[in-house]
C-alpha atoms as a PDB file:
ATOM      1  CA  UNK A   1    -127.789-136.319  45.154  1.00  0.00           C
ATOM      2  CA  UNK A   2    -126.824-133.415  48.295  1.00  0.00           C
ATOM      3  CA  UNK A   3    -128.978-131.196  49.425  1.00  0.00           C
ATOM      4  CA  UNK A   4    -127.733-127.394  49.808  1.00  0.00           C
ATOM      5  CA  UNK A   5    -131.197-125.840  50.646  1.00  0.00           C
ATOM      6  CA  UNK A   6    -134.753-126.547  51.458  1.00  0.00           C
ATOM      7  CA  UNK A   7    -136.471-127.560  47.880  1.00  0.00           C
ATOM      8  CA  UNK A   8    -133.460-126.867  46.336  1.00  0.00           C
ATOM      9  CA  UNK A   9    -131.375-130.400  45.141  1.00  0.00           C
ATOM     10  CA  UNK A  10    -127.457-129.966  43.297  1.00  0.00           C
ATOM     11  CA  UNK A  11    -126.589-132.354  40.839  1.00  0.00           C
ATOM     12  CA  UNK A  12    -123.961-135.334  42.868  1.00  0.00           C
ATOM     13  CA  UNK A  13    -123.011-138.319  40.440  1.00  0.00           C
ATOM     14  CA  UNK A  14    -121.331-139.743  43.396  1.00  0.00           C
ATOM     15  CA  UNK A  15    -117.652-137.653  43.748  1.00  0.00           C
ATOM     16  CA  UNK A  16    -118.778-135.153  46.314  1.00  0.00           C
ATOM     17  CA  UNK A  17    -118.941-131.276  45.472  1.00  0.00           C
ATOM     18  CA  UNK A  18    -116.783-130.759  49.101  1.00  0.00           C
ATOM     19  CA  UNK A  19    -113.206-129.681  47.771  1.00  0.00           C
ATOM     20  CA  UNK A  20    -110.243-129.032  49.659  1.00  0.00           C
ATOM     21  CA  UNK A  21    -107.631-129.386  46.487  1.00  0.00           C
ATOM     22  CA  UNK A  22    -105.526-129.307  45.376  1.00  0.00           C
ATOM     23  CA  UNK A  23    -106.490-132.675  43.227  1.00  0.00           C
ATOM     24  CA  UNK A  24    -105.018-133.674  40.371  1.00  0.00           C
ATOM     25  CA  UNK A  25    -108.010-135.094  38.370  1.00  0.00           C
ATOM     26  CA  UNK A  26    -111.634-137.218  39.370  1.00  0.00           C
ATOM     27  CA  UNK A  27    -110.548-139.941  37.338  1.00  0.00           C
ATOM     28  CA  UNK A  28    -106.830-141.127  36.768  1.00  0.00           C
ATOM     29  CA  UNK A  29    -106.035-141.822  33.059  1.00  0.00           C
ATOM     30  CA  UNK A  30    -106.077-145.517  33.222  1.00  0.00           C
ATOM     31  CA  UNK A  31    -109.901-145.237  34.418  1.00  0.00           C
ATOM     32  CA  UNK A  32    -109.511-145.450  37.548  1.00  0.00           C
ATOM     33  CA  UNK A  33    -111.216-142.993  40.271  1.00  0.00           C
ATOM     34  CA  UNK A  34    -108.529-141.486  42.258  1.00  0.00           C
ATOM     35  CA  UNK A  35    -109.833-142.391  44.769  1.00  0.00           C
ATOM     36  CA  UNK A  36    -107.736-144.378  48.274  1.00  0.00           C
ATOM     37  CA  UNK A  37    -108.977-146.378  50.636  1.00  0.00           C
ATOM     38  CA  UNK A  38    -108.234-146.950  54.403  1.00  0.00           C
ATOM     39  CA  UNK A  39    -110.476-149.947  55.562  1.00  0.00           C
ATOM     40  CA  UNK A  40    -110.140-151.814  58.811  1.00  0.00           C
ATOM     41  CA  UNK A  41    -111.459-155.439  57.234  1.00  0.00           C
ATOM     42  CA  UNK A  42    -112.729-156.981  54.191  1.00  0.00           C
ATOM     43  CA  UNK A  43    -108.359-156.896  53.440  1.00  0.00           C
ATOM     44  CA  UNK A  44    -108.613-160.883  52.117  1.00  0.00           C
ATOM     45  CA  UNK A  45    -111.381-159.472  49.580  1.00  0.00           C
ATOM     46  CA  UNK A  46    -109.252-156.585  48.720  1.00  0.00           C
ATOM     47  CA  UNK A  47    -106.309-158.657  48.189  1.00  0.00           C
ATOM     48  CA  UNK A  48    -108.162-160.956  45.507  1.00  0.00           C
ATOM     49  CA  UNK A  49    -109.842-158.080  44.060  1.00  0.00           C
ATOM     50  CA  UNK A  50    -106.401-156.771  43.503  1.00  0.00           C
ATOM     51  CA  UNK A  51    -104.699-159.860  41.814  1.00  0.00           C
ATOM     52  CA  UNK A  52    -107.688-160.192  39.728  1.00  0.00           C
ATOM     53  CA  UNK A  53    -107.432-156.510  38.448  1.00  0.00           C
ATOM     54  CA  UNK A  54    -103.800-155.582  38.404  1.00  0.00           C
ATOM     55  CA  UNK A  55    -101.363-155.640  35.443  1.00  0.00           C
ATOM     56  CA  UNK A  56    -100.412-158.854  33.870  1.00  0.00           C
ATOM     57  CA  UNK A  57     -96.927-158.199  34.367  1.00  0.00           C
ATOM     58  CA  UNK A  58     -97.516-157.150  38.234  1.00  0.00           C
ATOM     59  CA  UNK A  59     -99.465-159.871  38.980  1.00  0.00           C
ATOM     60  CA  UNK A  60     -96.844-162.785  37.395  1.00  0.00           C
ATOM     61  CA  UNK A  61     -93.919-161.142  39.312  1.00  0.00           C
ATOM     62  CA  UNK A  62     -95.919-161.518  42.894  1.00  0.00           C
ATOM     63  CA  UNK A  63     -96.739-165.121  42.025  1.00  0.00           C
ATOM     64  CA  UNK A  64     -93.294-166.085  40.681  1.00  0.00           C
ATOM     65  CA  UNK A  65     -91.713-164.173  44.119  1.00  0.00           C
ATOM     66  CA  UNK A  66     -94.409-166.112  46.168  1.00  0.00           C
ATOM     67  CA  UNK A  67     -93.679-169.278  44.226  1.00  0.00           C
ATOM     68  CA  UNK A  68     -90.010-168.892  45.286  1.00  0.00           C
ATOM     69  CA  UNK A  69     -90.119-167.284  48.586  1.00  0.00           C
ATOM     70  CA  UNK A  70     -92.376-170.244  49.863  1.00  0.00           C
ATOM     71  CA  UNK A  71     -89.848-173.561  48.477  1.00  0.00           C
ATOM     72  CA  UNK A  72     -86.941-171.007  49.944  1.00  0.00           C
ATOM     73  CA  UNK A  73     -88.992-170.794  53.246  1.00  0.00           C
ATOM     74  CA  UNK A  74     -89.911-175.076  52.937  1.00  0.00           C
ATOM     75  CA  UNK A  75     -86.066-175.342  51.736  1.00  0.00           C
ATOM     76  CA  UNK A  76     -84.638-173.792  55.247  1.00  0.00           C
ATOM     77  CA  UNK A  77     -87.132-175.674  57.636  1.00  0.00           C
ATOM     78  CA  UNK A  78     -85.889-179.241  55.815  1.00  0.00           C
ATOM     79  CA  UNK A  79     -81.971-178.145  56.110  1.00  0.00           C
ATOM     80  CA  UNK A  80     -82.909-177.041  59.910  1.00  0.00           C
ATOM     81  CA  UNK A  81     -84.120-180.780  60.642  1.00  0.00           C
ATOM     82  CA  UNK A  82     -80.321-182.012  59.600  1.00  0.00           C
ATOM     83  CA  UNK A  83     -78.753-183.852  57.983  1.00  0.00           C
ATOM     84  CA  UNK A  84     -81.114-187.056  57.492  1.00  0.00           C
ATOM     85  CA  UNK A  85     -83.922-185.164  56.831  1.00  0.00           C
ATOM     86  CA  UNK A  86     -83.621-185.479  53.252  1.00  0.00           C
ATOM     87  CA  UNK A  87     -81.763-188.722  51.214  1.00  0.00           C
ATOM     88  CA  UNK A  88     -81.014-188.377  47.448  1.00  0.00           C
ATOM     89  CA  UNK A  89     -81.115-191.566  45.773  1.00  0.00           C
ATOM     90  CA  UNK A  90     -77.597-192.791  44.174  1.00  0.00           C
ATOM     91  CA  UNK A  91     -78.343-190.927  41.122  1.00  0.00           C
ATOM     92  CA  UNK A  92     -77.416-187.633  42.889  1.00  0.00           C
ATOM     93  CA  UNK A  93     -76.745-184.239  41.208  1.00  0.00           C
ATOM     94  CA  UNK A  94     -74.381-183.445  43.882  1.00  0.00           C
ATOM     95  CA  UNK A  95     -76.083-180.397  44.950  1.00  0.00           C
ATOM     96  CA  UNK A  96     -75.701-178.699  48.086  1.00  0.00           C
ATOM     97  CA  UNK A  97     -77.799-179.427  50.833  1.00  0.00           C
ATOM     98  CA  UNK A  98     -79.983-176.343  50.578  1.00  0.00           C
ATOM     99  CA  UNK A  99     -79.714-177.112  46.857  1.00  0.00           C
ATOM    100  CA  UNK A 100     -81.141-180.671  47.829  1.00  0.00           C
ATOM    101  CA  UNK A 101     -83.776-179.297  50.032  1.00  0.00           C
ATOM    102  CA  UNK A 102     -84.803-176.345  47.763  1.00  0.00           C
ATOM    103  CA  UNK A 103     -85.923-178.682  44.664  1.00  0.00           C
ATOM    104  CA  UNK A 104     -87.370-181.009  46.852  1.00  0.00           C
ATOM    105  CA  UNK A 105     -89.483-178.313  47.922  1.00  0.00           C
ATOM    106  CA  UNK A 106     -90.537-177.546  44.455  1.00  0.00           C
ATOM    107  CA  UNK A 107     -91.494-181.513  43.897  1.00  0.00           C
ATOM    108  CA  UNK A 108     -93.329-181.149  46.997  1.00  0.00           C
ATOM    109  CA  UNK A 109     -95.345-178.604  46.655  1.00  0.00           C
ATOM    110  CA  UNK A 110     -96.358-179.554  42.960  1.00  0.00           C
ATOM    111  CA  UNK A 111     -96.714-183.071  43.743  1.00  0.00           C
ATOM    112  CA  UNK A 112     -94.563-183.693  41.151  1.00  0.00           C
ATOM    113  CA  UNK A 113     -92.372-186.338  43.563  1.00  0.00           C
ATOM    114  CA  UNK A 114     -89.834-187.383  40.764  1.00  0.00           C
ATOM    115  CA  UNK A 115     -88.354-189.391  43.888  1.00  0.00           C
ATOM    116  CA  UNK A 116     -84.865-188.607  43.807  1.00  0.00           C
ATOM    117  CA  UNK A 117     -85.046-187.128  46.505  1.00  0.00           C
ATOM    118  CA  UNK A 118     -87.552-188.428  50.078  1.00  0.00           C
ATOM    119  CA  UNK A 119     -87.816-187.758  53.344  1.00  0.00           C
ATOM    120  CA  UNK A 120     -86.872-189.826  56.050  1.00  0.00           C
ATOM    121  CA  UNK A 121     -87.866-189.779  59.560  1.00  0.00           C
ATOM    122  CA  UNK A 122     -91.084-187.923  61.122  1.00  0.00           C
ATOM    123  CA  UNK A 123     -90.387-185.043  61.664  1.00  0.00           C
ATOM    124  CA  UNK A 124     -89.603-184.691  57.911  1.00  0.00           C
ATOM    125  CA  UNK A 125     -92.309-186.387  56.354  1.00  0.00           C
ATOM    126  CA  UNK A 126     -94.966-184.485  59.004  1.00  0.00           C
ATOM    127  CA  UNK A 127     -93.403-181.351  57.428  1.00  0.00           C
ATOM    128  CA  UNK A 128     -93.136-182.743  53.489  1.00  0.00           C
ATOM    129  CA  UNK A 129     -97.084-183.641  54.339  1.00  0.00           C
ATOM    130  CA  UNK A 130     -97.928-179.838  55.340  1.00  0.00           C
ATOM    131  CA  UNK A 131     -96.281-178.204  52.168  1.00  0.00           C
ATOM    132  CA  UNK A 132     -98.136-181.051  49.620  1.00  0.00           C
ATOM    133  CA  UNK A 133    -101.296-180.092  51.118  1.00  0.00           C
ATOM    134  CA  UNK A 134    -100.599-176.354  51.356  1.00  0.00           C
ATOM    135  CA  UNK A 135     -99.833-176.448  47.302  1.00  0.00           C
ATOM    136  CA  UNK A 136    -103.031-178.326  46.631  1.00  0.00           C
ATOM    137  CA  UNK A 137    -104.606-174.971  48.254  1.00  0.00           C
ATOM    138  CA  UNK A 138    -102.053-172.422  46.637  1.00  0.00           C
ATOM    139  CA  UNK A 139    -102.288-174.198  42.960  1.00  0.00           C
ATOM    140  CA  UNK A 140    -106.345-173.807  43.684  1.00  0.00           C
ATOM    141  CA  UNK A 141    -106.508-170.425  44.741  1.00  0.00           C
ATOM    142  CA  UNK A 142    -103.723-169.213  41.379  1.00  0.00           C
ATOM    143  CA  UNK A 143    -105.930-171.218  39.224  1.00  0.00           C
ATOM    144  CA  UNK A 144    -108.615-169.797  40.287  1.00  0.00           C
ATOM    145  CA  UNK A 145    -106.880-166.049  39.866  1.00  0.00           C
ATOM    146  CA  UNK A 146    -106.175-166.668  36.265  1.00  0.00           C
ATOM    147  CA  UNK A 147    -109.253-167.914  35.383  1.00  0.00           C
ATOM    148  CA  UNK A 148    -111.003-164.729  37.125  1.00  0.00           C
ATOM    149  CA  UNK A 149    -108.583-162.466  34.756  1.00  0.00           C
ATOM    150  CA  UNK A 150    -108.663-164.060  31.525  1.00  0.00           C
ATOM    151  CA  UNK A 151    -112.550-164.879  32.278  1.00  0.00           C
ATOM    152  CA  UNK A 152    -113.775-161.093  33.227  1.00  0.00           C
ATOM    153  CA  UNK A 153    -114.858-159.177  29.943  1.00  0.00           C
ATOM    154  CA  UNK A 154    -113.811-155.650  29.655  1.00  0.00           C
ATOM    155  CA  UNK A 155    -113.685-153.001  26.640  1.00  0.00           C
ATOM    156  CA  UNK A 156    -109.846-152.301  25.271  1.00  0.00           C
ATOM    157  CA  UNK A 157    -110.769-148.687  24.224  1.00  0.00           C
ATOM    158  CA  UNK A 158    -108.118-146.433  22.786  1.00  0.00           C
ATOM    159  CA  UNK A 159    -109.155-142.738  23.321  1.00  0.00           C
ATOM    160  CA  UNK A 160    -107.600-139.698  21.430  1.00  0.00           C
ATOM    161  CA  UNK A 161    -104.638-138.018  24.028  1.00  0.00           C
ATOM    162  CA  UNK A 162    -106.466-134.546  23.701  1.00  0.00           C
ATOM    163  CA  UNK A 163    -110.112-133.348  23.295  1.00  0.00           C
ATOM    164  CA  UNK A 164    -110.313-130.261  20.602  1.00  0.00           C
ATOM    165  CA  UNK A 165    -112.385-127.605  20.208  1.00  0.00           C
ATOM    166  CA  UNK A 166    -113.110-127.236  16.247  1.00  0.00           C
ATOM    167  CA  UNK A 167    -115.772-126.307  14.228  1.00  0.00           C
ATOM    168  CA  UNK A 168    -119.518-127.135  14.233  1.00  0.00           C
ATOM    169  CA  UNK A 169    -121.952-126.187  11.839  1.00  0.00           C
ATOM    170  CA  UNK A 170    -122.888-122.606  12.473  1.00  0.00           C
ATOM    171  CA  UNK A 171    -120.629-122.768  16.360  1.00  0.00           C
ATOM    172  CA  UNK A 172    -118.054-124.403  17.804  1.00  0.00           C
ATOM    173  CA  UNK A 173    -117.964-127.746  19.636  1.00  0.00           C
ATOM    174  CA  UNK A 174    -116.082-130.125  22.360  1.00  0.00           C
ATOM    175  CA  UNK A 175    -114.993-133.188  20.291  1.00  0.00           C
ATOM    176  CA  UNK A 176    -113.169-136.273  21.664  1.00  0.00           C
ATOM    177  CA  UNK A 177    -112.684-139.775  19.583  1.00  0.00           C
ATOM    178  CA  UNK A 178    -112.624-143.223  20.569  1.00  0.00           C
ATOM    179  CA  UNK A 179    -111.836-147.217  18.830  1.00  0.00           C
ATOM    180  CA  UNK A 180    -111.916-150.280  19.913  1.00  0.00           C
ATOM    181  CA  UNK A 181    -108.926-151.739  20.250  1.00  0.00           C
ATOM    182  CA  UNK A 182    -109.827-155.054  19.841  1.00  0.00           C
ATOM    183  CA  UNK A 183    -111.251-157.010  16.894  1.00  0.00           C
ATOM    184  CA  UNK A 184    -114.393-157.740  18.527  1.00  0.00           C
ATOM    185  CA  UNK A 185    -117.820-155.821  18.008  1.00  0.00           C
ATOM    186  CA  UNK A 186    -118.804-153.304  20.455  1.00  0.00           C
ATOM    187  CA  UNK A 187    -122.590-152.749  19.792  1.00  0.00           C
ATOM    188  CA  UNK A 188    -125.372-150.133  21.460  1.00  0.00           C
ATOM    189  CA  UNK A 189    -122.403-148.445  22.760  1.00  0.00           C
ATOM    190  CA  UNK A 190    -123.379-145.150  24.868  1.00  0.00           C
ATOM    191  CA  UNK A 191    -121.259-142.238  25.778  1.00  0.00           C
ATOM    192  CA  UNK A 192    -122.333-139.814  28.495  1.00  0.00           C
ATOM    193  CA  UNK A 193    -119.959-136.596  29.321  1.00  0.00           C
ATOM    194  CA  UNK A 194    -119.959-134.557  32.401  1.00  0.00           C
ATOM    195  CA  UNK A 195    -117.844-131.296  33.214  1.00  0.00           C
ATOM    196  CA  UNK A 196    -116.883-130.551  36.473  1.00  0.00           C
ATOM    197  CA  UNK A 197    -115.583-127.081  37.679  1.00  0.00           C
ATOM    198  CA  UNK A 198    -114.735-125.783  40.911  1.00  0.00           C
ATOM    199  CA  UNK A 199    -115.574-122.434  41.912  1.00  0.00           C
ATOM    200  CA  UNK A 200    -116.548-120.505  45.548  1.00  0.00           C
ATOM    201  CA  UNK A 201    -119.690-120.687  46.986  1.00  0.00           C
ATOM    202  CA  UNK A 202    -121.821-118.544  48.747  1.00  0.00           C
ATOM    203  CA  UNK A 203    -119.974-119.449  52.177  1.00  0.00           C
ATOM    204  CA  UNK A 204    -116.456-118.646  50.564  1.00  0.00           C
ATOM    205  CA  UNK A 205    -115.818-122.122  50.613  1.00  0.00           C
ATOM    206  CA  UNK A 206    -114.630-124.203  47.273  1.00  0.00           C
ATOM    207  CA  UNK A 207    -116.288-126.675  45.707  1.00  0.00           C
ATOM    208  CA  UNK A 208    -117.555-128.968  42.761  1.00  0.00           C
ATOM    209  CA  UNK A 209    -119.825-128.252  40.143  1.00  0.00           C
ATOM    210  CA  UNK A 210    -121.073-130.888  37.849  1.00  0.00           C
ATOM    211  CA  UNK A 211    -123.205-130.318  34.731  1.00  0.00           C
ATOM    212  CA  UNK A 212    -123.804-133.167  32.202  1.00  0.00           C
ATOM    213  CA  UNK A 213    -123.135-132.066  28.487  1.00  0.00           C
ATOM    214  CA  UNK A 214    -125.214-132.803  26.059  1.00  0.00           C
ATOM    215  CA  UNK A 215    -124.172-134.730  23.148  1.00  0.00           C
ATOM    216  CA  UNK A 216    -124.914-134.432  18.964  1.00  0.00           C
ATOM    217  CA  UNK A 217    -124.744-138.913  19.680  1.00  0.00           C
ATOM    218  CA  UNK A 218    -124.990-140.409  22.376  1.00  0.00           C
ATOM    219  CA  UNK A 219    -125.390-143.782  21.158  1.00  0.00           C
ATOM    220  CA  UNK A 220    -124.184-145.555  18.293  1.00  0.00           C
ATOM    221  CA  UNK A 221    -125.414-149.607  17.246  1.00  0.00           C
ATOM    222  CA  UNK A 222    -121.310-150.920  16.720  1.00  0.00           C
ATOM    223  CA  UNK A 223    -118.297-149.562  17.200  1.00  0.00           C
ATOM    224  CA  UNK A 224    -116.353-150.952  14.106  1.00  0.00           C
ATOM    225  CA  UNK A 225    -114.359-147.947  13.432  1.00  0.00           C
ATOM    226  CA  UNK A 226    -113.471-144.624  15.529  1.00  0.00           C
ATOM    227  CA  UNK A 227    -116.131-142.748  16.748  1.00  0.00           C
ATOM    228  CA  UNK A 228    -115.964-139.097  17.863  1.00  0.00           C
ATOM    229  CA  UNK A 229    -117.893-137.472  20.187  1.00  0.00           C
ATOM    230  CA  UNK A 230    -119.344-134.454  19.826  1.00  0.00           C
ATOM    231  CA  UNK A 231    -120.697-131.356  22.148  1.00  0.00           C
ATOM    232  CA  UNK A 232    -121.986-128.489  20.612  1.00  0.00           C
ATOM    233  CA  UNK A 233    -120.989-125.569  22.735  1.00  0.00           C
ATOM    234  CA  UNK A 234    -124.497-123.657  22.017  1.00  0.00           C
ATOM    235  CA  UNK A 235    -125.801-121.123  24.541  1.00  0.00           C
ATOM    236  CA  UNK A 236    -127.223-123.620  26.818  1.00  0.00           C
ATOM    237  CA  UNK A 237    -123.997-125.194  26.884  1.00  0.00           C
ATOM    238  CA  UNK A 238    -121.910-124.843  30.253  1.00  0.00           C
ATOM    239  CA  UNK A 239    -118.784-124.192  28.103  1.00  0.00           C
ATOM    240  CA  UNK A 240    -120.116-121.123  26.519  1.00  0.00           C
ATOM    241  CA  UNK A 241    -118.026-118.431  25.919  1.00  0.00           C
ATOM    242  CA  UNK A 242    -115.931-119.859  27.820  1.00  0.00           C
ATOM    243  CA  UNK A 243    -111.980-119.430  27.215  1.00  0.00           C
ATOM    244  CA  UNK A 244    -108.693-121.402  27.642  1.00  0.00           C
ATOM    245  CA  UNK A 245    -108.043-119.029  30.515  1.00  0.00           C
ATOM    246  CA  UNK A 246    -111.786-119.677  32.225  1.00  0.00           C
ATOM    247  CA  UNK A 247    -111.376-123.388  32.043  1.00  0.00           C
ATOM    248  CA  UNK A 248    -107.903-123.120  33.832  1.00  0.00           C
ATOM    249  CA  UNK A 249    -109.344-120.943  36.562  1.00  0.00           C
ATOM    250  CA  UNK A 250    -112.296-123.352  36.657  1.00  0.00           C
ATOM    251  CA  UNK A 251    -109.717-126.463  36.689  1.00  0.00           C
ATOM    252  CA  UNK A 252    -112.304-127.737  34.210  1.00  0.00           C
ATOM    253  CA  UNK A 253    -111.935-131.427  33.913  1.00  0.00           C
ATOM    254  CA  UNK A 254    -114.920-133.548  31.681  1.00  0.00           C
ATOM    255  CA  UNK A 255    -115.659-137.176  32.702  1.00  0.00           C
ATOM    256  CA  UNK A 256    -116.254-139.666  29.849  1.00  0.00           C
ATOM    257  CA  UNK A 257    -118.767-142.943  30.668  1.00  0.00           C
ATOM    258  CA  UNK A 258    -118.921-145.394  28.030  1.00  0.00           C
ATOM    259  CA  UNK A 259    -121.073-148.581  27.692  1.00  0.00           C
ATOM    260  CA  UNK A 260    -121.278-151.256  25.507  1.00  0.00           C
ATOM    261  CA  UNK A 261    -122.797-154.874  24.564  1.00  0.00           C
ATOM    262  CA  UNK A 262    -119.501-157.082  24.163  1.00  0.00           C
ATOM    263  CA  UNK A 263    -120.617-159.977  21.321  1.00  0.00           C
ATOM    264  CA  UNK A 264    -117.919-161.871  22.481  1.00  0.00           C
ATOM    265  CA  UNK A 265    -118.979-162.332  25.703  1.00  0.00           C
ATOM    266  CA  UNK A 266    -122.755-161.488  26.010  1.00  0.00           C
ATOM    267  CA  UNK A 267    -122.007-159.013  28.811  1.00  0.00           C
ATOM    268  CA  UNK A 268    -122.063-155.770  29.005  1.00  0.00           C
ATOM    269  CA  UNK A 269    -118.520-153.888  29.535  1.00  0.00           C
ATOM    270  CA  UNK A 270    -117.994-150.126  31.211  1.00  0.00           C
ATOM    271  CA  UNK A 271    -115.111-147.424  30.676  1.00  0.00           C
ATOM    272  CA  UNK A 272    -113.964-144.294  32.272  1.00  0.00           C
ATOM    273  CA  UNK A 273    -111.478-141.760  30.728  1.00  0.00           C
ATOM    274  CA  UNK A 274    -111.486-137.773  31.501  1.00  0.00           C
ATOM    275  CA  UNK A 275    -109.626-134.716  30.270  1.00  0.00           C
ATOM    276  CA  UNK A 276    -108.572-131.706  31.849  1.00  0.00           C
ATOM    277  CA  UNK A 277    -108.372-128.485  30.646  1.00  0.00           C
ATOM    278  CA  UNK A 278    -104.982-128.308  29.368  1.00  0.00           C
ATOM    279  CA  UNK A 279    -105.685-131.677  27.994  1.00  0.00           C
ATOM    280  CA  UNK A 280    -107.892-129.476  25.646  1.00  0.00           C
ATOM    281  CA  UNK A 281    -106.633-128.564  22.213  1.00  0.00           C
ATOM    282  CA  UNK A 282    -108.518-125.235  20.671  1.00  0.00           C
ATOM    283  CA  UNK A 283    -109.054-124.556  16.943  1.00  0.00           C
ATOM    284  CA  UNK A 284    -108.247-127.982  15.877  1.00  0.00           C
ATOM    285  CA  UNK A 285    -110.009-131.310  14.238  1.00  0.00           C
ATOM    286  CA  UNK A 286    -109.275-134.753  13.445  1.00  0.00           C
ATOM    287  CA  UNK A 287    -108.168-135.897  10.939  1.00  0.00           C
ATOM    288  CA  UNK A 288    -109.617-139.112   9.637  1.00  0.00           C
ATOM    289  CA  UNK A 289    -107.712-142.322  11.288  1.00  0.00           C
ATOM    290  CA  UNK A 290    -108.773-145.094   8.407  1.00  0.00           C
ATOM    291  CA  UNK A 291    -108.745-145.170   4.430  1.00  0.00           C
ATOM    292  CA  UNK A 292    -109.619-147.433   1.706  1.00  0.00           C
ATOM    293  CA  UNK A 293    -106.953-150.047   0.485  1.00  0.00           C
ATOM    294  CA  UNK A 294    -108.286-152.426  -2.088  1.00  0.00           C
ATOM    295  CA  UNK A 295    -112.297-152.211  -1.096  1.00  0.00           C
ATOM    296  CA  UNK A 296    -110.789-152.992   2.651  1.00  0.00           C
ATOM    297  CA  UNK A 297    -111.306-150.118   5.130  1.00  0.00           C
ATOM    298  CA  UNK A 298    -108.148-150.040   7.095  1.00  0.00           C
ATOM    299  CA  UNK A 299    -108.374-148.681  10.747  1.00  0.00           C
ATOM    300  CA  UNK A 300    -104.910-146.982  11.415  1.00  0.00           C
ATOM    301  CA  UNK A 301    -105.245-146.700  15.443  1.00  0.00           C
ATOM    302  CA  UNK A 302    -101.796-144.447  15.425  1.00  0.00           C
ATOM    303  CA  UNK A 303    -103.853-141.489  14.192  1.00  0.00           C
ATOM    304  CA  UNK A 304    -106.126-141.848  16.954  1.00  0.00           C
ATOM    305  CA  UNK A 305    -104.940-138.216  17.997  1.00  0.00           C
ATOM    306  CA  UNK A 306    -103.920-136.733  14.723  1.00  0.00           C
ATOM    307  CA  UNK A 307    -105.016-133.499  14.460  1.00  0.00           C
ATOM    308  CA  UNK A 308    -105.308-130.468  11.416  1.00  0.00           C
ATOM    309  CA  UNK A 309    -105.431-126.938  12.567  1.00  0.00           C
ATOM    310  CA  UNK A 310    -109.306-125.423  12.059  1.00  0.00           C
ATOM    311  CA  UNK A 311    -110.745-121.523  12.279  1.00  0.00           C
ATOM    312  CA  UNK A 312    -113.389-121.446  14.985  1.00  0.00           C
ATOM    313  CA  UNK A 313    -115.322-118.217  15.463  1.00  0.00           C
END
């Protein structure tokens, strides 16, 4: 909540109505605020937070490159110690000696120890000591990683590409739809929408307006099929008479919050999604995304955005 005047309190869910633009959108299409950070510490937590929340693909390429950049680093420190450093046993591959020292490395720091290959002398072993106990803490800390991603419960939604504006009873109405992607129940799910504009104030200065919108549903019990979300644009609605040309002006973008009990897990998983104005298609429905084969309802999730053309007043 912000203040503007005495007895007078604005509406703040927590993105600030100061606006210097231009911004893109309040909430990036993968969910996430856009929103970026300079901090001066907590960087260790921000590193974990990261490898526990990035992309699966991401996150194996850093540690494969780690995985490899440390034996490489392990590798050169055992070929700077010379030649006796390392001795192969007489069943020897013939590799080179970086070769030598490189998969040593790897049976090092895996404790694997296959022992064709030791160390000899101090300096060698003191070193072959340091790596075995640095993967102990490495192997800990990736465990530890993957069990934090594949452990963490969140909801898989799929969301149409476009909101429309079709027909609704006797008006119109702001319609977006939504699945689960997954084969797991959703249940008590709840949907809250928010529009934000930006207009000039009284001090000639830009900035944010936010006004929630109220919704036909807000809540449903499950979310076995698609669900779409509906805001009748009545006169008490924000968006009325409103036109393509207002919300462009307005850089109108709505915010999408969606909650729900995950059976799966017993916890309760968030979303965020949001679409801008010329993410908004006018005098348009949906078209249903399931039918009936053989008493089976089939959930086709590629008509998620499928749209018919509709007359709207």
């Amino acid at each position: 909540m912000s203040t503007t005047a005495p007895n007078k309190v604005t509406f703040d869910p927590g993105l600030t109505q100061q606006y210097q633009g231009p911004l893109s959108r309040a909430i990036n299409r993968d969910g996430s605020f856009n929103v970026h950070r300079r901090q001066m510490d907590g960087y260790a937590g921000s590193i974990y937070l990261r490898l526990s929340t990035m992309s699966w693909p991401r996150f194996l390429i850093i540690v494969l490159t780690a995985y490899v950049a440390i034996n490489f680093i392990f590798a050169g420190v055992y070929v700077g110690l010379g030649l006796g450093a390392l001795h192969p046993t007489e069943r020897d591959l013939e590799l080179t000696r970086f070769g030598q020292a490189f998969f040593f490395s790897v049976q090092t720091l895996t404790t694997v120890g296959y022992g064709s290959i030791y160390p000899y002398g101090l300096a060698a072993h003191v070193v072959a000591a340091i790596e075995a106990a640095m993967g102990l803490m490495v192997f800990a800390l990736a465990t530890g990683l993957l069990f934090s991603r594949f452990s963490r419960p969140t909801a898989r939604l799929v969301f149409s590409d476009q909101m429309v504006v079709a027909p609704y009873r006797d008006t119109t109405a702001l319609q977006f739809r939504v699945a689960n992607r997954r084969s797991n129940v959703l249940m008590e799910v709840e949907a809250d929408m928010m529009l934000i504009t930006v207009e000039q104030g009284p001090d000639g200065l830009l900035k944010r307006n936010f006004a929630e919108l109220t919704l036909e549903r807000n809540q449903i019990f499950f979310l076995a099929l698609t669900w779409t979300i509906v805001h009748p644009i009545t006169e008490s609605s924000p968006l009325f008479g409103k036109t393509r040309e207002d919300l462009e002006r307005l850089q109108a973008e709505v915010l999408i919050l969606l909650k729900g009990y995950d059976d799966s897990f017993s916890q309760t998983v968030h979303t965020r999604y949001s679409y801008r104005w010329d993410e908004f298609e006018w005098a348009a429905k949906f078209v249903p995304a399931f039918d009936i084969a053989e008493g089976h309802i089939v959930l086709d999730l590629d008509k998620m955005s499928s749209t018919a053309p509709a007359r709207i007043a």
